[in-house]
Protein backbone atom coordinates (compact mmCIF):
# COMPACT_ATOMS: atom_id res chain seq x y z
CA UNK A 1 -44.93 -18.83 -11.45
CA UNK A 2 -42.48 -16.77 -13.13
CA UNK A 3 -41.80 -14.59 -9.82
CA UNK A 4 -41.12 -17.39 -7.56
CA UNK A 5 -38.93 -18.53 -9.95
CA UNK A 6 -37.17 -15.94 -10.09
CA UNK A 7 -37.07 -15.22 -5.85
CA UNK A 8 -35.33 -18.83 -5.99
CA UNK A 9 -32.72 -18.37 -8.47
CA UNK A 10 -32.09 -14.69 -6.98
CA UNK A 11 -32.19 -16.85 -3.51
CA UNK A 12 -29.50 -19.37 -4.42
CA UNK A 13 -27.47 -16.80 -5.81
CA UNK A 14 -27.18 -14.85 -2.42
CA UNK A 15 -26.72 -18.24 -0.48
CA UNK A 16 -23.56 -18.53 -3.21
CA UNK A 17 -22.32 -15.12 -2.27
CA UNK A 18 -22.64 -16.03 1.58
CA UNK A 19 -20.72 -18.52 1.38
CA UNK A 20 -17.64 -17.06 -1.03
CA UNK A 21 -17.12 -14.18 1.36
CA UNK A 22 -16.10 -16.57 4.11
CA UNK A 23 -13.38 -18.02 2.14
CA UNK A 24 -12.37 -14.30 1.08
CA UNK A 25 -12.33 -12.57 5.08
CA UNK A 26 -9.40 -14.54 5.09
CA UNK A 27 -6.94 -12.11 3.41
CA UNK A 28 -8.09 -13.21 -0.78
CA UNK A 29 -9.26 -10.51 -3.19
CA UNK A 30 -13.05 -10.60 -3.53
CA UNK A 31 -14.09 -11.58 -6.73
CA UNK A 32 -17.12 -10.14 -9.12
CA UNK A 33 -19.76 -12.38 -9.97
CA UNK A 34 -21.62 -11.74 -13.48
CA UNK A 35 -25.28 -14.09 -14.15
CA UNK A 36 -27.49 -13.43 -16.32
CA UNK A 37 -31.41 -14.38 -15.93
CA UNK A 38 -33.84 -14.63 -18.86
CA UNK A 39 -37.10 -13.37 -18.97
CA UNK A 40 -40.38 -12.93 -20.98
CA UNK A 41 -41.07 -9.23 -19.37
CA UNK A 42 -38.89 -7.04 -17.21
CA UNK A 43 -37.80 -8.27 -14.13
CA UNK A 44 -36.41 -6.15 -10.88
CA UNK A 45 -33.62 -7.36 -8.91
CA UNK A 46 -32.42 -6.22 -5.16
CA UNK A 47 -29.54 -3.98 -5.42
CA UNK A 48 -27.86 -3.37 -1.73
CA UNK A 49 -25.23 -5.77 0.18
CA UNK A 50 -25.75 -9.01 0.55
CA UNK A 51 -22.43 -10.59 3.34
CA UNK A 52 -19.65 -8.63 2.09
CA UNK A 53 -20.69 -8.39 -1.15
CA UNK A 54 -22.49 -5.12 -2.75
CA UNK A 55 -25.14 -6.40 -5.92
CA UNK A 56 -26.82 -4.52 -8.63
CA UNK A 57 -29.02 -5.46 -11.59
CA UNK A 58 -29.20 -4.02 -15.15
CA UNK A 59 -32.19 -4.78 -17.28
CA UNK A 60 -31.86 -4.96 -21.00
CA UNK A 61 -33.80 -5.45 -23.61
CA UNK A 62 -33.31 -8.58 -25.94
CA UNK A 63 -33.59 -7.45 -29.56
CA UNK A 64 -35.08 -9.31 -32.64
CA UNK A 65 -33.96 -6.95 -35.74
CA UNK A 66 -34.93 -7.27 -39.71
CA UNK A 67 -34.44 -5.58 -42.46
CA UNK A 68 -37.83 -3.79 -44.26
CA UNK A 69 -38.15 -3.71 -48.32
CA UNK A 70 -36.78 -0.42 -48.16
CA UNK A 71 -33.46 -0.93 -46.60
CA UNK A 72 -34.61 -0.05 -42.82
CA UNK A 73 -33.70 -1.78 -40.06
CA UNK A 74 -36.82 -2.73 -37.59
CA UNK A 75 -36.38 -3.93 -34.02
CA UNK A 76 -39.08 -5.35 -31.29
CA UNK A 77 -38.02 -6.83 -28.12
CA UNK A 78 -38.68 -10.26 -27.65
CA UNK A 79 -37.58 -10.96 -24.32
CA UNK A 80 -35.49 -9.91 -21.38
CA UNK A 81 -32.48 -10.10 -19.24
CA UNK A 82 -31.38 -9.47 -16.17
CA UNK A 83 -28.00 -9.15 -15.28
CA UNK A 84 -26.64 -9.91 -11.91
CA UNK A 85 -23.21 -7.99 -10.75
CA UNK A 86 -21.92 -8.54 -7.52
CA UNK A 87 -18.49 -7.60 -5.85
């Protein structure tokens, strides 16, 4: 459930892109698009052009820290992100 999910959110954001690069053939500076996706595991993400537009994907860890009895910090991960970059 999770991966389709994710194929339509990754879906509309290419249909987005399409449809910004029209408006920028016509002389405008392209700009960069930044999303982040949440996640419960890592996710992968396609990285190549999409219109005009080349798009990558970083995966990083989300990060639950405390402090132990003896003054140590402990981390776990507790869930994900995946971040979107196109330009």
């Amino acid at each position: 459930m999770a991966s389709f999910k994710t194929a339509l959110v990754i879906a509309a954001g290419i249909a987005t892109l399409a449809s910004a690069s029209t408006a920028n053939a016509r002389g405008g500076g392209k700009d960069v698009f930044v999303q982040d996706y949440q996640f419960a595991k890592p996710m992968h993400g396609y990285s190549g052009r999409s219109g005009s537009y080349y798009c990558d994907y970083q995966r990083l860890p989300n990060r639950k820290c405390t402090i132990n009895a003896n003054g140590t910090e402990s981390c776990r991960i507790v869930g994900w992100t995946l971040r979107e970059m196109c330009q």
